[in-house]
N, C-alpha and C. Protein backbone atom coordinates (compact mmCIF):
# COMPACT_ATOMS: atom_id res chain seq x y z
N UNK A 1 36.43 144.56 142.25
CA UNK A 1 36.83 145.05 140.94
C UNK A 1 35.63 145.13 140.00
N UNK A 2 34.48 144.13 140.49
CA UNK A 2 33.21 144.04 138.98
C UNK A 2 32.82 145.36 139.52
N UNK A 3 32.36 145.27 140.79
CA UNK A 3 31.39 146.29 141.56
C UNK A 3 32.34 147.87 140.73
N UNK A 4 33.40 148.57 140.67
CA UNK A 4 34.35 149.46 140.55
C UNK A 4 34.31 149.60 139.00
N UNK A 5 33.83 148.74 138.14
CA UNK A 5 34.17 148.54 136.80
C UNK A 5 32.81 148.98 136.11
N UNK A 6 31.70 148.50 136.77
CA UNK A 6 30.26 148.64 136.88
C UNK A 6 29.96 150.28 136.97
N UNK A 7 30.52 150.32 138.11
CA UNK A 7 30.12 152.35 138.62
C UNK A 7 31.22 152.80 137.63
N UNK A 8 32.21 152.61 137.22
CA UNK A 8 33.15 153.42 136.31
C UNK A 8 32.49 153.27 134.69
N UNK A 9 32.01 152.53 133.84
CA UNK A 9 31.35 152.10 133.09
C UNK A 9 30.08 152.89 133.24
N UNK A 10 29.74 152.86 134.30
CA UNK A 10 27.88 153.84 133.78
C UNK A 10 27.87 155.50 134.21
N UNK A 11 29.23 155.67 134.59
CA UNK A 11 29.46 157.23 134.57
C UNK A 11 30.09 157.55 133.14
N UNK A 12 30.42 156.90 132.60
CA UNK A 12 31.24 157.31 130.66
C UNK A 12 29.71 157.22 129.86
N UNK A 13 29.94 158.26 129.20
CA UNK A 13 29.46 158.43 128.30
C UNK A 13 29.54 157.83 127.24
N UNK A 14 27.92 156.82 126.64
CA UNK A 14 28.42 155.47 125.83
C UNK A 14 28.18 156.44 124.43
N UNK A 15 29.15 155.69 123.65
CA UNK A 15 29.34 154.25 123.42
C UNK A 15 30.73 154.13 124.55
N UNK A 16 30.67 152.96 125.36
CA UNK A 16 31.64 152.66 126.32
C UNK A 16 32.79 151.49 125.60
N UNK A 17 33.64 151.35 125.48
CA UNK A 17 34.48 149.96 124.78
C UNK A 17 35.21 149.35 126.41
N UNK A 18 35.36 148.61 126.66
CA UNK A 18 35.92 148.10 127.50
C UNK A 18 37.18 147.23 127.16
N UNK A 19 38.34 148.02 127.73
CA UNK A 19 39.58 146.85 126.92
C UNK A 19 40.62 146.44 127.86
N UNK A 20 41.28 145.02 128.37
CA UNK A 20 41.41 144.78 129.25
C UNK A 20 42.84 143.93 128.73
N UNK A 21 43.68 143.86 129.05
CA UNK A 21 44.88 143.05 129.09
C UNK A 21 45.01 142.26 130.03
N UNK A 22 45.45 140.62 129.88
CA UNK A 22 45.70 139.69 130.43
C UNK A 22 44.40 139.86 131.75
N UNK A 23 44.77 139.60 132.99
CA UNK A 23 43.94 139.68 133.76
C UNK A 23 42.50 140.83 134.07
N UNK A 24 43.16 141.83 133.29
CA UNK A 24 41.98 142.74 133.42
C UNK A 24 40.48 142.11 132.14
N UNK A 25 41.40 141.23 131.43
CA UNK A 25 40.15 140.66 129.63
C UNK A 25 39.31 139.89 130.67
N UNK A 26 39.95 139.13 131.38
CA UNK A 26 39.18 138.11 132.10
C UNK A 26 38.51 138.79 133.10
N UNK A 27 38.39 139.89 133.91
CA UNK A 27 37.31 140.56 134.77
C UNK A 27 36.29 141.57 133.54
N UNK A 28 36.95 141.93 132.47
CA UNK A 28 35.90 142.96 131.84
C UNK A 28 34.76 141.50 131.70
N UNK A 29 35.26 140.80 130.56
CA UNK A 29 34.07 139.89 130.04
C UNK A 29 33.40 139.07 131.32
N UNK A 30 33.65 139.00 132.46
CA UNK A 30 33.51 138.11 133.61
C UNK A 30 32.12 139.20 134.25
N UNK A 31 32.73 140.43 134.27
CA UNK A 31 31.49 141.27 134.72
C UNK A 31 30.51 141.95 133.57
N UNK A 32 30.98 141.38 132.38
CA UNK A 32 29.79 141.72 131.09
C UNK A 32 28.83 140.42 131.46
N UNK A 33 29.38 139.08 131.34
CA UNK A 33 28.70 138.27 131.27
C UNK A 33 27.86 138.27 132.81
N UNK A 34 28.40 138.70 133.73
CA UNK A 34 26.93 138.62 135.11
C UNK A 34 26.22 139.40 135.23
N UNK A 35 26.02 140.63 134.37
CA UNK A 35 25.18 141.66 134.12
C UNK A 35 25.14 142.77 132.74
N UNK A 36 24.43 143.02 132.07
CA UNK A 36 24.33 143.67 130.98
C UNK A 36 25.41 145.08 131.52
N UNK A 37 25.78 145.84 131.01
CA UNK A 37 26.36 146.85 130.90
C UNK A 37 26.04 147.74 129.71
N UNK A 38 24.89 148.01 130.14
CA UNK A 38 23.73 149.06 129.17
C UNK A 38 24.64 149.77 128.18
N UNK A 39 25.75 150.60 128.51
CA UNK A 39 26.68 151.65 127.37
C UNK A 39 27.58 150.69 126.60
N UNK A 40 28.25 149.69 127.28
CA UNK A 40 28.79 149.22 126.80
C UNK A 40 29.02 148.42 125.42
N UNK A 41 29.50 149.02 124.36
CA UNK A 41 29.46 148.84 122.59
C UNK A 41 30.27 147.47 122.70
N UNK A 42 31.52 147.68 122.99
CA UNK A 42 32.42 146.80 122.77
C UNK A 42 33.53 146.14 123.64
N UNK A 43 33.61 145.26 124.00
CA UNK A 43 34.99 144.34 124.42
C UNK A 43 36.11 143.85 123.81
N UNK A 44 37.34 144.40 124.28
CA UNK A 44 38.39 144.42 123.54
C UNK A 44 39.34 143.61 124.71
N UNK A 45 39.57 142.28 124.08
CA UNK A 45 40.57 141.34 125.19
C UNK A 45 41.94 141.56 124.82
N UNK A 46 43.02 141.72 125.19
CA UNK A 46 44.38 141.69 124.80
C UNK A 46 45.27 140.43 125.90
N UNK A 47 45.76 139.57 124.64
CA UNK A 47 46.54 138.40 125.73
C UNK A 47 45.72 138.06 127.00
N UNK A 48 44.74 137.59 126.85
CA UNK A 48 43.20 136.61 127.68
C UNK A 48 43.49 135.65 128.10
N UNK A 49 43.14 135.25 128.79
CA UNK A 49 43.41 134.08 129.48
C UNK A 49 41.60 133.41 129.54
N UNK A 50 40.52 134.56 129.41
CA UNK A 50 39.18 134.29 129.95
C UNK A 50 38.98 132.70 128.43
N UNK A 51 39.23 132.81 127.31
CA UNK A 51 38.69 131.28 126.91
C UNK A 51 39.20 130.41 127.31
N UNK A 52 40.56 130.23 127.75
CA UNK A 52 40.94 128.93 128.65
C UNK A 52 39.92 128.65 129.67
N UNK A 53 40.22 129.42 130.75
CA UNK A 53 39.03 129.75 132.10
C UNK A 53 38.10 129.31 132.16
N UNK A 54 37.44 129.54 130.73
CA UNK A 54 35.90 128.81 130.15
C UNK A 54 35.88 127.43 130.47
N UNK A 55 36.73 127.41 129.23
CA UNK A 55 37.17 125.55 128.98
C UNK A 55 37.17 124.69 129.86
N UNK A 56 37.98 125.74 130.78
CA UNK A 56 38.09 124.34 132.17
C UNK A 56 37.43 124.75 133.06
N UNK A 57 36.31 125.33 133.22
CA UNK A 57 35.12 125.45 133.87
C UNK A 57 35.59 127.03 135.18
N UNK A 58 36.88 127.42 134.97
CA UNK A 58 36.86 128.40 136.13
C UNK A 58 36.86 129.52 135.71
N UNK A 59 35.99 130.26 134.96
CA UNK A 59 35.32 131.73 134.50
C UNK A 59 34.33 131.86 135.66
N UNK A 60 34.30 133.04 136.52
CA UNK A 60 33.26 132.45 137.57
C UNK A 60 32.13 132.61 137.69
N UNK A 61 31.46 133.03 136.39
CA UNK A 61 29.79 133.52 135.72
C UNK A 61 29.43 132.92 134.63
N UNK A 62 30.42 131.67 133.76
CA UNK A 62 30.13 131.19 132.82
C UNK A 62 30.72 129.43 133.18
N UNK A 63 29.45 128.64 133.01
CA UNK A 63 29.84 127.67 133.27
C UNK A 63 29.54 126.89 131.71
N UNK A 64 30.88 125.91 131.07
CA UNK A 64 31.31 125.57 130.05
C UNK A 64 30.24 124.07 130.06
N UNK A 65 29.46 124.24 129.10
CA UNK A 65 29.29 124.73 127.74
C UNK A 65 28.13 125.43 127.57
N UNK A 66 27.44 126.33 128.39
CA UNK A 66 26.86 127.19 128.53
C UNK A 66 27.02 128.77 127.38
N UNK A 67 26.23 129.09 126.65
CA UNK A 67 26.98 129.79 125.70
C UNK A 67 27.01 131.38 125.93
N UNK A 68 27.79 132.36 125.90
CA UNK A 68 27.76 133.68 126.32
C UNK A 68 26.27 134.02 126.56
N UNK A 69 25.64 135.28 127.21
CA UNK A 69 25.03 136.00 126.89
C UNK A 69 24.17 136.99 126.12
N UNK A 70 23.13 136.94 125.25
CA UNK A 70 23.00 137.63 124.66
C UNK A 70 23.42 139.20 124.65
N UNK A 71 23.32 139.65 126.47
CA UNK A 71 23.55 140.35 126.52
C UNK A 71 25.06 141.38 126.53
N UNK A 72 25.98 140.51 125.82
CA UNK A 72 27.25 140.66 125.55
C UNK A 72 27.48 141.22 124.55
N UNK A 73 28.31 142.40 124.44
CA UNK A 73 28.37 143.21 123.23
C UNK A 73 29.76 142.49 122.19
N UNK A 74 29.54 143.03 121.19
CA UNK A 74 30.90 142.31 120.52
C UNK A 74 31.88 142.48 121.14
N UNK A 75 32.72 141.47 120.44
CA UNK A 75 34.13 141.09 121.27
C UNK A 75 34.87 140.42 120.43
N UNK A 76 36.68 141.38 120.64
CA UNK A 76 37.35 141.81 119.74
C UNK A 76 38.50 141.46 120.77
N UNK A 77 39.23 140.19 120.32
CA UNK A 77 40.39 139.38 120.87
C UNK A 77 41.28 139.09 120.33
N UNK A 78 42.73 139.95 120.86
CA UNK A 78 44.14 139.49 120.47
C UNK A 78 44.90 139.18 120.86
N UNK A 79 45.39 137.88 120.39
CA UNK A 79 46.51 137.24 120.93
C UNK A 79 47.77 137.17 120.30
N UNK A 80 48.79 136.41 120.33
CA UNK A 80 50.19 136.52 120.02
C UNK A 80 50.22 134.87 119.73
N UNK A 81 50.49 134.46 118.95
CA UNK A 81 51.20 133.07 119.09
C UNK A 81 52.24 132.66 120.29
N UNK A 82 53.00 133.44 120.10
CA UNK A 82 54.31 133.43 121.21
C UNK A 82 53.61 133.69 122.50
N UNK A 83 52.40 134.68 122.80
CA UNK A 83 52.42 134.08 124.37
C UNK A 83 51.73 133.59 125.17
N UNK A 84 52.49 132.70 126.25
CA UNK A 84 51.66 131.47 126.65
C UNK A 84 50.19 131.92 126.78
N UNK A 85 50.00 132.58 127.29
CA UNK A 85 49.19 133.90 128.40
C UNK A 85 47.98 133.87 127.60
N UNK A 86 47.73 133.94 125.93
CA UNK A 86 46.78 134.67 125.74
C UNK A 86 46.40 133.67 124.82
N UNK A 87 45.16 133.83 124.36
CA UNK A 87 44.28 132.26 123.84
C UNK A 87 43.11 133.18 122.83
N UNK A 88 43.09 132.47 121.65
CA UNK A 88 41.36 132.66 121.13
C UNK A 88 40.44 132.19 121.28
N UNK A 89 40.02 132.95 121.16
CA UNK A 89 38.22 133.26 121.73
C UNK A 89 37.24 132.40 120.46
N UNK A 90 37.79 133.12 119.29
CA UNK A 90 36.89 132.92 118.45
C UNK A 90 36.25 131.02 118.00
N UNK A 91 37.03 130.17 118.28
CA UNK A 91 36.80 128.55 118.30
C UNK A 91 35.99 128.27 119.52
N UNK A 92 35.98 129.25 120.85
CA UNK A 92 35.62 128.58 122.07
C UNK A 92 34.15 129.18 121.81
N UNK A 93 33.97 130.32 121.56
CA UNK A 93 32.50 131.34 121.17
C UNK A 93 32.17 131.49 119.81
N UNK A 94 32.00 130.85 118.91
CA UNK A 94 31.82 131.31 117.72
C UNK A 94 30.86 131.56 117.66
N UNK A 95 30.71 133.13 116.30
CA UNK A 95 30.05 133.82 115.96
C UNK A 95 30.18 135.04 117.45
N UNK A 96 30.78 134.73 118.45
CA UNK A 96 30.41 135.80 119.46
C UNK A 96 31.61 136.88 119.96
N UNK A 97 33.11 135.95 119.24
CA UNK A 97 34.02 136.86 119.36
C UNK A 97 34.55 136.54 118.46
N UNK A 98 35.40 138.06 118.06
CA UNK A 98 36.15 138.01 116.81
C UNK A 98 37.85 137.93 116.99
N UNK A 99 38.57 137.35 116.68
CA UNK A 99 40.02 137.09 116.99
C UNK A 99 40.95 137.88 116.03
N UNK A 100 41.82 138.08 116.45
CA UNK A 100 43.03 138.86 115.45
C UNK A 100 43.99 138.15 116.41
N UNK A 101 45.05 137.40 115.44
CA UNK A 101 46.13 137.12 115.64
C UNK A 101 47.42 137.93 115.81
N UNK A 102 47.88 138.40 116.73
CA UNK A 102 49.34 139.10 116.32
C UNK A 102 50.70 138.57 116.23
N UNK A 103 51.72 139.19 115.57
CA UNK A 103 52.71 138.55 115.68
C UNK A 103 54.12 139.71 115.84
N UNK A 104 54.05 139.84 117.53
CA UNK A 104 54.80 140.83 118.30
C UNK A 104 56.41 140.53 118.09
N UNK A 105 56.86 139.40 117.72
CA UNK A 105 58.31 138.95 116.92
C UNK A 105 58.83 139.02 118.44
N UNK A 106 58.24 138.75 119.44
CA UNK A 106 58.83 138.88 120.97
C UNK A 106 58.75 137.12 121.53
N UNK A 107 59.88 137.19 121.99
CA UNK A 107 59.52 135.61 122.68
C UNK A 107 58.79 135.87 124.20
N UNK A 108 58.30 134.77 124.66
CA UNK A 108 57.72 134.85 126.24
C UNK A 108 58.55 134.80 126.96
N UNK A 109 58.74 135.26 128.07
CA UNK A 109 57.31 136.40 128.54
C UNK A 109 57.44 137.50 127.82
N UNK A 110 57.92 138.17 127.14
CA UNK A 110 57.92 139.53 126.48
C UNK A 110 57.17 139.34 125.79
N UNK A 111 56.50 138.40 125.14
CA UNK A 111 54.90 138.69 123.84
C UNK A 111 54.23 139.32 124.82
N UNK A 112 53.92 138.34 126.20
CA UNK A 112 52.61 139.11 126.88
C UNK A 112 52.17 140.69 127.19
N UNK A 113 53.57 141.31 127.19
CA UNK A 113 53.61 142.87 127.11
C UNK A 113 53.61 143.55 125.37
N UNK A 114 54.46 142.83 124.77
CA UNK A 114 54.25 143.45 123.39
C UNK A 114 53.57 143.81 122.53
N UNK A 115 52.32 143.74 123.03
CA UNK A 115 51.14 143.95 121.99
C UNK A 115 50.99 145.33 122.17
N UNK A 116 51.54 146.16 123.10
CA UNK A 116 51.49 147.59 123.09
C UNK A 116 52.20 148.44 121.96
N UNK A 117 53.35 147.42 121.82
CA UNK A 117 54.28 148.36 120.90
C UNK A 117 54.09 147.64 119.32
N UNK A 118 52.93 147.25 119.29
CA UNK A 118 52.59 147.09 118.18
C UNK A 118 51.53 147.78 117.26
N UNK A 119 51.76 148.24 116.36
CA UNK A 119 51.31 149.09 115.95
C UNK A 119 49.60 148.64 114.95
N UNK A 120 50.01 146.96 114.77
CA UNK A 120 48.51 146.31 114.34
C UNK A 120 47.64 146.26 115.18
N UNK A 121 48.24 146.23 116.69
CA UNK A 121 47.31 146.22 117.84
C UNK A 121 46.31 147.31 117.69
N UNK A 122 46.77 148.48 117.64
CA UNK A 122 46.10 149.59 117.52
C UNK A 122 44.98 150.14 116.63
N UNK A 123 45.93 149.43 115.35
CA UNK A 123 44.62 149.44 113.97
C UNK A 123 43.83 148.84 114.29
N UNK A 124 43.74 147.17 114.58
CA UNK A 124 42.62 146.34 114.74
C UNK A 124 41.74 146.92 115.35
N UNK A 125 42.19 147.27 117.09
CA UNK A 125 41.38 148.46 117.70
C UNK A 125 40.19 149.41 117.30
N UNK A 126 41.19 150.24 116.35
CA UNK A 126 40.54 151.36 115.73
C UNK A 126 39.28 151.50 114.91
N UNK A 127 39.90 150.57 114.19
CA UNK A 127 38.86 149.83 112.98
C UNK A 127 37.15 149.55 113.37
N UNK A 128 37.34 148.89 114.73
CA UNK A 128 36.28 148.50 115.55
C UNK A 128 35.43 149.35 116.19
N UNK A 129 36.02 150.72 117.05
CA UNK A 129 35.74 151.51 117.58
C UNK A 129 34.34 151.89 116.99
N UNK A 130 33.02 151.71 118.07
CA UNK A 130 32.05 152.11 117.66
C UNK A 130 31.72 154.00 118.24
């Protein structure tokens, strides 16, 4: 999947954003952090699991308390209160990711999908878009 993400990433024309939900947040930033990704502007996590991962040492290119990469572009993380699934970034990396809280009015498991049909999801997004 890094190797596939890598060759898909340096055929787009940058500025590249990379945005990844639940398991996909945790391979974008997993293959930012083991190699620069030259186009790549921005990382956009939705419902992450990758700052837990950190924490307890199983991110498998970042060993805790080791601090990101310079070569990591900003990073733009939203979670839900309501679901279990997704965690901030911004206490585990500070200064290196930026958090937005949402509040999808969905209980779990349905938060972990709801951030689609939310319409702040999108602004926050937007806002960022380099």
């Amino acid at each position: 999947l890094r190797a596939a993400l890598r060759e898909l990433a340096a055929a787009v024309e940058p500025p590249v954003v990379l945005l990844g939900h639940s398991l996909g947040g945790i391979i974008a930033l997993d293959t930012l952090i083991e190699a620069p990704l030259p186009g790549v502007r921005l990382l956009v996590t939705v419902g992450s699991q990758a700052p837990f991962l950190y924490e307890t040492g199983a991110l498998p290119h970042l060993d805790h308390p080791e601090p990101l990469p310079d070569h990591v572009p900003g990073w733009l993380n939203l979670h839900d209160r309501r679901d279990l699934l997704g965690f901030a970034a911004a206490p585990v990396f500070p200064g290196r990711a930026e958090d937005i809280a949402t509040d999808n009015r969905q209980p779990f498991p349905a938060a972990h999908s709801a951030y689609w049909s939310d319409p702040a999801v999108y602004r926050a997004i937007a806002e960022r878009l380099p």
